[in-house]
Every structure is written in structure tokens, then in C-alpha cells.
Protein backbone atom coordinates (compact mmCIF):
# COMPACT_ATOMS: atom_id res chain seq x y z
CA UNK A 1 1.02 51.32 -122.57
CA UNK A 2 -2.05 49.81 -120.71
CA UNK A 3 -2.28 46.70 -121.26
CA UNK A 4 0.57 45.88 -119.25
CA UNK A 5 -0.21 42.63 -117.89
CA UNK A 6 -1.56 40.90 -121.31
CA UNK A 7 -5.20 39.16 -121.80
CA UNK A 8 -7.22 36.81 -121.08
CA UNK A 9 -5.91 36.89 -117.54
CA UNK A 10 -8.00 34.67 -114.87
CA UNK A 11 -7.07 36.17 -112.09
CA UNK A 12 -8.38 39.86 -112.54
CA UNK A 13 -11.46 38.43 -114.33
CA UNK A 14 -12.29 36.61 -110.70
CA UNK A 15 -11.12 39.48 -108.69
CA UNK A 16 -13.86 41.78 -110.70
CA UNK A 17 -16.27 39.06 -110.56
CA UNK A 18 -16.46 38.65 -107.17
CA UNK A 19 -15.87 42.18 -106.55
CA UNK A 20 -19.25 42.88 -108.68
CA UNK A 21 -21.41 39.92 -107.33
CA UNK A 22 -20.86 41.61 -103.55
CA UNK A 23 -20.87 45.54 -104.18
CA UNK A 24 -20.14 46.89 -108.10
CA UNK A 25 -20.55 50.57 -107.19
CA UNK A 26 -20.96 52.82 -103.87
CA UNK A 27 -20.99 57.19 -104.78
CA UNK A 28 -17.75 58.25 -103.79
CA UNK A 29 -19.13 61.72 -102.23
CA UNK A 30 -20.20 60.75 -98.67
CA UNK A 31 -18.81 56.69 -98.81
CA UNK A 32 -15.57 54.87 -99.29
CA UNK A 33 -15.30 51.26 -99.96
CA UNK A 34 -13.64 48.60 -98.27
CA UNK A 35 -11.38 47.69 -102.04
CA UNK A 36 -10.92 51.49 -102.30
CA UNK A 37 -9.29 51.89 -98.77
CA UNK A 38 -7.35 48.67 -99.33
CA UNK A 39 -5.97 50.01 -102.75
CA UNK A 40 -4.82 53.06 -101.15
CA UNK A 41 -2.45 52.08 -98.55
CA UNK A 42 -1.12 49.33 -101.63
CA UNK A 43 -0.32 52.61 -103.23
CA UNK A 44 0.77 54.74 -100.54
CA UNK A 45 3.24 51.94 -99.41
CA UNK A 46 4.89 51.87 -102.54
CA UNK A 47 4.96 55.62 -103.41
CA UNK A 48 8.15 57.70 -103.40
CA UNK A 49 8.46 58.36 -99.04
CA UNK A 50 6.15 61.59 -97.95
CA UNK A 51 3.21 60.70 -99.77
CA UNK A 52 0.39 59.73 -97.66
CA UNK A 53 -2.83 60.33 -99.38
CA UNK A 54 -4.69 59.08 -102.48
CA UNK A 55 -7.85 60.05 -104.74
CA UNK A 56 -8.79 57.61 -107.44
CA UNK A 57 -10.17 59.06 -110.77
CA UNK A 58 -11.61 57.55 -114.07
CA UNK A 59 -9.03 57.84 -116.06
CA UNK A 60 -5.24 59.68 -116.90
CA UNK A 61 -6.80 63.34 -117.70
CA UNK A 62 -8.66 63.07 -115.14
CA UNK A 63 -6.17 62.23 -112.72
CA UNK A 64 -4.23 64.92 -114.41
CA UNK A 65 -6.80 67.33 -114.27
CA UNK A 66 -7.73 66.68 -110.47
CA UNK A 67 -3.59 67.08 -109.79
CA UNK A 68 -4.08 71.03 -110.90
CA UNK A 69 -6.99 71.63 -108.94
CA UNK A 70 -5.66 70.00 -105.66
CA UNK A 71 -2.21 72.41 -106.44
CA UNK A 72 -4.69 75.36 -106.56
CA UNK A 73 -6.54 73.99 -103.37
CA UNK A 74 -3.33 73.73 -101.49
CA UNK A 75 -2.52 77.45 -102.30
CA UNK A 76 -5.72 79.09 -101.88
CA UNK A 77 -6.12 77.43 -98.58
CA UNK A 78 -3.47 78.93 -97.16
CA UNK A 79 -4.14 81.77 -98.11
CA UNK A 80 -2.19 82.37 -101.35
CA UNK A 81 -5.62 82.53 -104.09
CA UNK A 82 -3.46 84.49 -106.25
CA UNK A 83 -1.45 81.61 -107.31
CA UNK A 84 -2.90 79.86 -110.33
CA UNK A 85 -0.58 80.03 -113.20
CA UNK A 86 0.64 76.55 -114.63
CA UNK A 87 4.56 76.20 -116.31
CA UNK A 88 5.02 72.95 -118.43
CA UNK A 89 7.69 71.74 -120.68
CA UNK A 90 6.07 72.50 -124.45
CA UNK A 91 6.25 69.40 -126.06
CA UNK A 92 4.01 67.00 -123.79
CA UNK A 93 0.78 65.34 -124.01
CA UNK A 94 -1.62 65.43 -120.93
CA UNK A 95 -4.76 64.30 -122.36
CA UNK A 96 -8.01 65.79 -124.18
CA UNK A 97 -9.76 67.69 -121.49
CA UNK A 98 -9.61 71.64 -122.02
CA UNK A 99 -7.07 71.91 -118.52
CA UNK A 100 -4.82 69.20 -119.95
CA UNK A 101 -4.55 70.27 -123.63
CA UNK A 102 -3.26 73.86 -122.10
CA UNK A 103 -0.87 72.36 -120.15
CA UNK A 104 1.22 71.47 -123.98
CA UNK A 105 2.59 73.69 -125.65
CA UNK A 106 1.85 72.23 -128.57
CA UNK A 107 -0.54 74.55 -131.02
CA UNK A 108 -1.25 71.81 -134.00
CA UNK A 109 -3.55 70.25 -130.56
CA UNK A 110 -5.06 73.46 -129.55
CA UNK A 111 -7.04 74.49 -132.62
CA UNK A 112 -9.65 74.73 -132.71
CA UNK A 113 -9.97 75.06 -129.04
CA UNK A 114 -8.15 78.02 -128.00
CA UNK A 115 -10.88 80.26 -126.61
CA UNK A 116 -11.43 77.84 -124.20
CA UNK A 117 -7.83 77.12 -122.72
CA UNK A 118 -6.02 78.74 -120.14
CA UNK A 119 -3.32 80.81 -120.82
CA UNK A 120 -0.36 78.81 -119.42
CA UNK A 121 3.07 78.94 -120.12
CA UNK A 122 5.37 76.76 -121.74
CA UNK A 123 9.40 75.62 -121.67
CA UNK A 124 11.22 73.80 -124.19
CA UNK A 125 12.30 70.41 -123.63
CA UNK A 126 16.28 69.88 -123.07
CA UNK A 127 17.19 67.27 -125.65
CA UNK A 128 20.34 66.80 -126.92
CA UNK A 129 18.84 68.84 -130.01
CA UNK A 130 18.62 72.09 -128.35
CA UNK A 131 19.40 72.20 -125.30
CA UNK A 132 21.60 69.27 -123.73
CA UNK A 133 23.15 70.34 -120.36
CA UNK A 134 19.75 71.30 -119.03
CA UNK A 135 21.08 74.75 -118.88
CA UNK A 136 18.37 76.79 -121.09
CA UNK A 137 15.58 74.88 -120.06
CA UNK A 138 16.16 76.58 -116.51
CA UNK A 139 16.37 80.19 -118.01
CA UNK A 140 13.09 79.55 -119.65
CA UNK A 141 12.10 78.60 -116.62
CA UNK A 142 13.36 81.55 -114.82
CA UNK A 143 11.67 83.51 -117.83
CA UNK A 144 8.85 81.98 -117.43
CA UNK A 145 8.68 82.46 -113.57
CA UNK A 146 8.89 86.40 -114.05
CA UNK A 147 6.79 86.69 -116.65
CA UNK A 148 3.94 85.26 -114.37
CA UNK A 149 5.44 86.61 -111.25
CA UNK A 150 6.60 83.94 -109.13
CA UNK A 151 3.57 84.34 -106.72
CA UNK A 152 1.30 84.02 -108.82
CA UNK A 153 2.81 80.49 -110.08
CA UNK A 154 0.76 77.38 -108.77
CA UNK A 155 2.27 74.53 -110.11
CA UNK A 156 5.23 73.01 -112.70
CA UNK A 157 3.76 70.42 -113.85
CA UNK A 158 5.57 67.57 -116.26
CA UNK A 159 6.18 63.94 -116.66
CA UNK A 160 9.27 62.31 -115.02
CA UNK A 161 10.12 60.66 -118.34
CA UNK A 162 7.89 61.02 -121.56
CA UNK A 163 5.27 58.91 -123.12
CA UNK A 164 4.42 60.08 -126.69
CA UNK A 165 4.93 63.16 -127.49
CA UNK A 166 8.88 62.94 -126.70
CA UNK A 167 9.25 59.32 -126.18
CA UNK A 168 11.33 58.03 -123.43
CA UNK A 169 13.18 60.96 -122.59
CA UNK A 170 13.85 62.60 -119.57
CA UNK A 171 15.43 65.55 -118.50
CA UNK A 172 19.33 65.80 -117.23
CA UNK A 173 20.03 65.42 -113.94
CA UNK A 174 20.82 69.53 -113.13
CA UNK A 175 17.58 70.24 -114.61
CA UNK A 176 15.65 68.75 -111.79
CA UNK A 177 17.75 70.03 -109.34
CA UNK A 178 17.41 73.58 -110.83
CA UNK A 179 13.54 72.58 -110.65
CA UNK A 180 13.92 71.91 -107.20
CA UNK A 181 15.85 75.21 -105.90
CA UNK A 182 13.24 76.82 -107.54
CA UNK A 183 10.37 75.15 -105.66
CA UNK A 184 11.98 75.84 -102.52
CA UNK A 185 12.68 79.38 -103.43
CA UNK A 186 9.33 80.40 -105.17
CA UNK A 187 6.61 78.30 -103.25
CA UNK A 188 4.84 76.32 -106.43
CA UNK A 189 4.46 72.52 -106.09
CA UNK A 190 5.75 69.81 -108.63
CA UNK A 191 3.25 67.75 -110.58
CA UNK A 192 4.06 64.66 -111.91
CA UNK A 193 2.12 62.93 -114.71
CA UNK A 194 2.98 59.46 -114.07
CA UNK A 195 0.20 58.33 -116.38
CA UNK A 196 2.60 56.22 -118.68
CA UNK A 197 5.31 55.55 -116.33
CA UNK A 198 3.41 54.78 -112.97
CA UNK A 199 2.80 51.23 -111.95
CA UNK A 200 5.66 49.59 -113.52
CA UNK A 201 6.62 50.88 -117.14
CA UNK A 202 9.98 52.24 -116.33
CA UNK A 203 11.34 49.31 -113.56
CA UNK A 204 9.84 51.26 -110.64
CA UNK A 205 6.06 51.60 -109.18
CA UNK A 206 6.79 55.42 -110.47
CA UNK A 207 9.81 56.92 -112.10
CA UNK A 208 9.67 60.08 -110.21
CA UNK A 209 11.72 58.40 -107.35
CA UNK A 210 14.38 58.60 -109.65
CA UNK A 211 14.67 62.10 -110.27
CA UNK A 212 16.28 64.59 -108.29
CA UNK A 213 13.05 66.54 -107.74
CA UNK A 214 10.46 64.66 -105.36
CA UNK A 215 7.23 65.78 -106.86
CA UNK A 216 4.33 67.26 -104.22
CA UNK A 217 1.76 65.73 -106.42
CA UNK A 218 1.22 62.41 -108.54
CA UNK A 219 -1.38 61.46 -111.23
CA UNK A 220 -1.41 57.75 -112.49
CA UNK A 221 -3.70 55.67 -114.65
CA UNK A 222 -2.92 52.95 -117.60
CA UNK A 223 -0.86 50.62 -115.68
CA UNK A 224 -2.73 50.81 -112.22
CA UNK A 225 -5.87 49.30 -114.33
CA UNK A 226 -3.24 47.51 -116.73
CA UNK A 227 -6.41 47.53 -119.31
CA UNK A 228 -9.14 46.09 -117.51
CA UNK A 229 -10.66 48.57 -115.54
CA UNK A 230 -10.53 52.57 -116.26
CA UNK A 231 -9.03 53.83 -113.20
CA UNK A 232 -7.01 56.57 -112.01
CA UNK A 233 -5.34 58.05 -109.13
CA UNK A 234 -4.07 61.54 -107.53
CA UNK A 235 -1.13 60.82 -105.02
CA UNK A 236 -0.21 63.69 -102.61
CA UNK A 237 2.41 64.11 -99.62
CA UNK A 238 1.32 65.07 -96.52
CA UNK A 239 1.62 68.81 -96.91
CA UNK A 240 -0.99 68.35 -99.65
CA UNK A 241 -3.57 67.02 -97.88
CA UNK A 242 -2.94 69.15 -94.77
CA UNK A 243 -3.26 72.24 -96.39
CA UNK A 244 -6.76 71.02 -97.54
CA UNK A 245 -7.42 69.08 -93.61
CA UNK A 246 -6.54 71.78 -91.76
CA UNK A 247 -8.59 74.53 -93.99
CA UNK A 248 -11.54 73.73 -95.92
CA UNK A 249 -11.76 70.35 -95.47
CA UNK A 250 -13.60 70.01 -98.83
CA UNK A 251 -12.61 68.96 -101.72
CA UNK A 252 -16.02 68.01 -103.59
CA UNK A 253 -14.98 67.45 -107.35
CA UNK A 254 -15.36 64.45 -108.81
CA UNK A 255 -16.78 61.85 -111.06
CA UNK A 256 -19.47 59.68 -110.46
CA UNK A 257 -17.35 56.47 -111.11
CA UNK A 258 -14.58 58.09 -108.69
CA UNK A 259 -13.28 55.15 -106.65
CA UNK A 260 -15.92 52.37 -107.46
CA UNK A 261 -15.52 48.96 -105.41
CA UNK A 262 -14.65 47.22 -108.91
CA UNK A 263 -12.65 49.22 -110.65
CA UNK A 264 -10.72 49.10 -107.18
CA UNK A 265 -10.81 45.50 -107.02
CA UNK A 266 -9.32 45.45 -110.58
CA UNK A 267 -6.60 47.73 -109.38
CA UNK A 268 -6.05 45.79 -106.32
CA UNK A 269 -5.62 42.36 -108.08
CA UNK A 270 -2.84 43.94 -110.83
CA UNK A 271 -0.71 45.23 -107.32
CA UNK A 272 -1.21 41.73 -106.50
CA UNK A 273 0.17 40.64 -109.98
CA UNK A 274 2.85 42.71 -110.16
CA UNK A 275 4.05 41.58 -106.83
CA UNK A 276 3.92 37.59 -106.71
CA UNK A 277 5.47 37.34 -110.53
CA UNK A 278 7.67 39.90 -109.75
CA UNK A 279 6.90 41.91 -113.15
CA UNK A 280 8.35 45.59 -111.77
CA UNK A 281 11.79 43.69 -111.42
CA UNK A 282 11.33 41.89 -114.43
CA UNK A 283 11.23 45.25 -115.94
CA UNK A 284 13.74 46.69 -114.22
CA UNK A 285 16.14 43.83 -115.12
CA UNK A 286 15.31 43.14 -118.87
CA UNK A 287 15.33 46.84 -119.86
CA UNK A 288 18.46 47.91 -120.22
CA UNK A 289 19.28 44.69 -122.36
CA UNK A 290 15.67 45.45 -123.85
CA UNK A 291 17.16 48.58 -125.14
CA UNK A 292 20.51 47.62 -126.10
CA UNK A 293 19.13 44.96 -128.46
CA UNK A 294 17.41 47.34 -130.03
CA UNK A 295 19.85 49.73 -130.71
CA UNK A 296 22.24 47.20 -131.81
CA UNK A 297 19.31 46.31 -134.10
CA UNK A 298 18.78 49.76 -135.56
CA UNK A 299 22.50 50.75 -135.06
CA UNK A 300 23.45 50.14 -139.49
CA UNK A 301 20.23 52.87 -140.20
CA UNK A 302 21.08 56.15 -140.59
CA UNK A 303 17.38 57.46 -140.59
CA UNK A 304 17.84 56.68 -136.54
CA UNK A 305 19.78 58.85 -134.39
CA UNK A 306 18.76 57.58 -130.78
CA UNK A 307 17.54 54.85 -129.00
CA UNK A 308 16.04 55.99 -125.17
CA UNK A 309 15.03 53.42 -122.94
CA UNK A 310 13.75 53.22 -119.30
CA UNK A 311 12.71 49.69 -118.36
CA UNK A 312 9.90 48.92 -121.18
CA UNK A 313 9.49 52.28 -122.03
CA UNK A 314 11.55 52.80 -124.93
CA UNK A 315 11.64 55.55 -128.01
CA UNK A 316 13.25 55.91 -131.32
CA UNK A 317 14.19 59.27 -133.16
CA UNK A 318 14.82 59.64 -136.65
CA UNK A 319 16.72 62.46 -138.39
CA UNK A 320 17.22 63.48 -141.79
CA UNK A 321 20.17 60.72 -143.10
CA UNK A 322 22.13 63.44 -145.18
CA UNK A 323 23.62 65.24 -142.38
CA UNK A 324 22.53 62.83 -139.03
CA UNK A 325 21.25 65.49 -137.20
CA UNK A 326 18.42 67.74 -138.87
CA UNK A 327 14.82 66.99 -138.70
CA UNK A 328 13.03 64.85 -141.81
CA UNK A 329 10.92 66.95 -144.11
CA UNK A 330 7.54 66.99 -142.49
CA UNK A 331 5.64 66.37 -146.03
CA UNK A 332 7.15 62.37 -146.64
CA UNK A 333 5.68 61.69 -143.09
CA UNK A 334 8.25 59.27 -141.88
CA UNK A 335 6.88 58.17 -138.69
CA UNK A 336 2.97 57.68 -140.40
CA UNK A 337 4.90 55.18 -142.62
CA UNK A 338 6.64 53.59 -140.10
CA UNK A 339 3.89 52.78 -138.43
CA UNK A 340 1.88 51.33 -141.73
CA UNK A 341 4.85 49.17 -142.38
CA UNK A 342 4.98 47.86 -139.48
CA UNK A 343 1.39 47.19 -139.20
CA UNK A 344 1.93 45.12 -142.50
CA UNK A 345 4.45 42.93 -140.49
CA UNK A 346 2.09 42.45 -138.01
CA UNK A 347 3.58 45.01 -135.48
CA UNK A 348 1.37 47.69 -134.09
CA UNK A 349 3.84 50.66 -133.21
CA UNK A 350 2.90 54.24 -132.19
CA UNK A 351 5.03 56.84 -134.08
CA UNK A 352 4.64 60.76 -133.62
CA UNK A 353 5.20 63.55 -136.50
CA UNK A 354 7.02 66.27 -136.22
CA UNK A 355 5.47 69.42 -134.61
CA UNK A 356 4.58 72.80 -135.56
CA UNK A 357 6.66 74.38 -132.40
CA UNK A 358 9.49 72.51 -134.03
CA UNK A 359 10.76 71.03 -130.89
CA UNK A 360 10.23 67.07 -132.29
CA UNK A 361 10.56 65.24 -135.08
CA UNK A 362 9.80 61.89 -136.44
CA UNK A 363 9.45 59.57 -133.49
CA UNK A 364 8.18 55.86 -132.26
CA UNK A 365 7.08 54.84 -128.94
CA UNK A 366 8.12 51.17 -127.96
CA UNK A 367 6.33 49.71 -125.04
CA UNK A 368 5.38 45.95 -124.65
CA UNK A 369 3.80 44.48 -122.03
CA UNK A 370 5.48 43.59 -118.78
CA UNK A 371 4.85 39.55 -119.18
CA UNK A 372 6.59 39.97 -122.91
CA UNK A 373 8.49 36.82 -123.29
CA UNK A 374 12.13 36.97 -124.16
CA UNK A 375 10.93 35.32 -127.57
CA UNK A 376 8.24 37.48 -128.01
CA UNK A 377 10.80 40.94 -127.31
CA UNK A 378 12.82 39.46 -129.49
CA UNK A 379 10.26 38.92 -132.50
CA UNK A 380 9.44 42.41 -132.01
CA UNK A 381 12.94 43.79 -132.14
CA UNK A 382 13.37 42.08 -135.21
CA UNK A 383 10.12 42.91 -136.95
CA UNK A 384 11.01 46.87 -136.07
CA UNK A 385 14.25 47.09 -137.17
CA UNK A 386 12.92 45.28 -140.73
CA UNK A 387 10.13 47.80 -141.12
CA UNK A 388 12.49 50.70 -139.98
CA UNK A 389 15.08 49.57 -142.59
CA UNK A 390 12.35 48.94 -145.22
CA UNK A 391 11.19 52.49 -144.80
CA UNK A 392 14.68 54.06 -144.87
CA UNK A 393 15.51 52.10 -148.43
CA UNK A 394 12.36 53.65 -149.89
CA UNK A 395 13.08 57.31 -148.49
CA UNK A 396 16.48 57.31 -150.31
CA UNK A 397 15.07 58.33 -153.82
CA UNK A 398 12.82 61.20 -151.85
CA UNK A 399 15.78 63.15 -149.88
């Protein structure tokens, strides 16, 4: 999911070379940097229209983390401190920093940590399992939303489309249009974690233009460093940042590494990539096909109900083969085998267990890199489908 733009690649190399032979690293506190400024209006230019301002962070939790606290800024400057509570969708991942690990739902990650995370509250995700129309996910919204009182409610914050912990999916259509009403109606901001899908996973420079709910706030990392630089970034519209202008005008928090010249010269040399070879397109274009290959692929296993795919962010669920719909006995660890097997073949996979808040089963993330020849995607269609048909022989004798 980093990595996006392969090794060994001469280009970025130079770009940090030169970067760090004229200035490595200037504090981000009182100075900017001439690579910094440059990489923000390359990111503001391609962001969904209204958003205007950028922070760069050190990495995705951070950028995550620095999302909530600008939502809280933006309320208590204008005069709304009361408004702090968070709502997420349960099953997520944000990242390991106390602030992110409450904003899952998930309580297999909290221990042993739960004296020190917020109390926030939680929605279940509207897959086709539970909850397909979008329809309940709203009145546990709604729930959610009195429960807190809706003044008190800073933020929703979610990701457009999911990385791990559900992967590839995305929420129906009415769902973010319920989100939306609600916005309007109640006064919190949306929150996007574009950490997986910013920068080109999904076929766009961020997959929350494609939703019917324009988020307030971005956070981005992998791609934007695509693996050779840790780097980050906060994305805001202009309401955002003139709540904060037009009040306090400080915003102090930070990191020491905040904005450095070379991780910003990194960052500004993968925009440059992705433009000349024309790699967001190329994702945009191959991933449907990307997807339907491997479905086809799959499409004779029973262990695999679904194949999701946006651009080259793809994900395959597995269900118990007897009935084509329950979720695999937790104890013969399905997706921990999938992965060995396929590590055997020479495929390195990432596959997700089922979860204690039952809301996810067995699971694997597919995401190759955006200059993945069609030889290459095609190698690793074939070497999945063989370990996920391996793996389904063997569970036969166990159901």
C-alpha cells in the first residue's frame, strides 16, 4: 500500500539527493520551506474543489491524529468548546496512537489500552452482511448522535473506502448522503482518512471525490511518500482554516520532522511521477479489468463470496462454504493460512481474521503497485487464486 511506485527508482533518489545536499531539514514552527510550499499547492490543485490549505505530518496516524484536533480547533474557535465527541464506523483501522485506536471500534485492539482511550462512539459498517441498503447504518448514526447530543459531536470521521480492516469496501451511495444531511443539520465536520486511498490507490488523487459526502477534512500518507520518505498530510477547505485565521491563529502541534525540505522533495518528485507516466489513469483504467480477472479467477471457490475492487485497491471475503454466507470458524484461522500459503508461492498478501465485534470475517487485502506490469498482475492473479484454492481443498476435512 506504500510502495506504490516500485524500487530502485532514480528519479526520487536524485530529487532527495539534491534536496539534502542544499537544505535536509528547517523546524517547521516559525519556517516553511521552499519544497514544502511547492508541495502544497501540487496538493491543493488536485484535491476535491474547496480545499485550500495543507499541513504535512510524519506519517498516517499522525495525519489522522492532527485531522481530530484541527475538527476540535475549528469548533472551539467559534465558540462551540463543547463539541468534542468523535462517531466512526466500528470496524476500521486508524493507526496505533491512543486518539486513533479509539476511533475503531474494534476491542481485540484496545486491550490493554483502554484506560487511556477516549470514549468515542462507534457504527456498524453497511455490508451486504448486515446491513446492505445503508439504511441501519444511519439509525446508528442517529443513535449515536443523541446519545452524545448532537452539540456536543465534533467530528464523523471514516475512510472513503477501506484499507484493512474491511478491505475495499465502501459504503452505499444513500449512506453518504444521509451523512451529509446530517452534517448540515447537526454542525460536525467529515473526516476522511485517505491514508490508503489518497494519492492514487483507487484511480483518483483521493477517493473521497467520489462519494456523495465532500469531507471538511483530509488525512493522507503511504502513497504521497510512495515508500521513500515518511510523510503525511492534513488537507482542509477553506472554512477550516478560517475558523482557525480568523480566531486564534495558532495552531502549534506538531512534530519535529513536520514538513522537512526532503521528505517534501520526496513527495514532490512522486506528484511528478504520477503525472508524466500517467500512473493515476493507469489505475483508473486497469482496475476494473484488474478486478474482474480476479474474480473470474476465484469465481469456482466456494470459500470466496466477494471480490471488491476500486482501481488497485482490491479485497477478498471468505465465508463458511456449507451455506455461502456465514462467517468461517475463527479457530482454523483461514485468512493466517492464506497468507502462509501464499508466502510459500512467493506472494506476500495481507489477510485479516475475523473480529471479536463480529462485524468481519476472514479477509485479504490486494494492492500492487501502480507501475505493476500487465504480466506481473497477471502472475499475481494466478499465484492467489492457487493458494486460495489450495487452502480451500485442505479446509474441506475441517468443516
Amino acid at each position: 500500500m506504500a510502495a506504490t511506485l516500485g524500487h530502485g527508482r532514480s528519479d526520487i533518489a536524485a530529487a532527495a539527493a539534491a534536496q539534502a545536499n542544499s537544505l535536509a531539514y528547517v523546524h517547521n514552527e516559525r519556517l516553511t520551506n521552499p519544497a514544502q510550499e511547492r508541495l502544497a499547492r501540487e496538493l491543493v490543485e488536485v484535491a476535491p474543489e474547496g480545499f485550500s490549505r495543507v499541513r504535512f505530518t510524519v506519517s498516517g496516524a499522525d495525519a489522522n491524529e492532527m485531522a481530530i484536533q484541527l475538527a476540535r480547533s475549528y469548533h472551539v474557535e467559534r465558540g462551540e468548546p463543547e463539541r468534542w465527541q468523535v462517531i466512526s464506523p466500528a470496524q476500521a483501522y486508524h493507526g496505533p496512537t491512543m486518539e486513533t485506536l479509539a476511533l475503531t471500534g474494534r476491542p481485540g485492539m484496545h486491550r490493554p489500552f483502554e484506560p487511556y482511550l477516549p470514549g468515542h462512539l462507534h457504527i456498524p459498517p453497511s455490508t451486504w452482511r448486515f446491513d446492505p441498503s445503508g439504511e441501519a447504518a444511519l439509525e446508528a448514526l442517529d443513535q449515536a448522535l443523541d446519545e452524545a447530543g448532537p452539540g456536543n459531536v465534533s467530528a464523523f470521521f471514516c475512510e472513503p473506502i477501506s484499507g484493512a480492516a474491511l478491505p475495499a469496501y465502501t459504503p452505499p451511495r444513500e449512506f453518504w448522503e444521509g451523512l451529509s444531511e446530517r452534517r448540515e443539520r447537526h454542525g460536525f465536520l467529515v473526516c476522511f482518512d485517505e491514508i490508503v486511498t489518497g494519492v492514487g490507490r483507487t484511480g483518483r488523487w483521493f477517493a473521497g471525490a467520489a462519494t456523495a459526502c465532500v469531507p471538511d477534512i483530509i488525512a493522507t500518507a503511504k502513497g504521497l511518500g510512495a515508500g521513500y520518505a515518511v510523510i503525511g498530510a492534513v488537507l482542509v477547505r477553506e472554512h477550516v482554516y478560517e475558523a482557525v485565521a480568523r480566531g486564534s491563529r495558532r495552531f502549534p502541534l506538531g512534530h519535529t520532522w513536520d514538513g522537512a525540505p526532503l521528505a517534501c522533495a520526496v513527495g514532490l518528485a512522486v506528484v511528478e511521477a504520477l503525472r508524466s507516466e500517467r500512473l493515476i489513469e493507469r489505475v483508473r483504467d486497469r482496475g476494473p479489468s484488474l478486478r474482474d480477472e480476479l474474480a473470474s479467477a476465484l469465481s469456482d471457490i466456494p470459500l470466496v463470496r466477494e471480490v471488491r475492487g476500486h482501481g488497485y485497491l482490491l479485497g477478498v471475503e471468505y465465508v463458511d462454504p456449507r451455506d455461502g454466507r456465514s462467517f468461517l470458524p475463527p479457530e482454523l484461522r483461514v485468512a493466517g493460512r492464506i497468507d502462509a500459503v501464499a508466502f510459500e508461492h512467493g506472494l506476500i498478501t495481507l489477510s485479516t481474521q475475523p473480529t471479536r465485534d463480529g462485524y468481519a470475517g476472514d479477509q485479504t487485502l490486494f494492492a500492487p503497485a501502480f507501475i505493476t506490469t500487465d504480466d506481473d498482475l497477471a502472475e499475481m492473479v494466478s499465484r492467489f487464486a492457487g493458494t486460495v484454492r489450495e487452502v480451500a481443498e485442505k479446509l474441506e476435512s475441517e468443516l
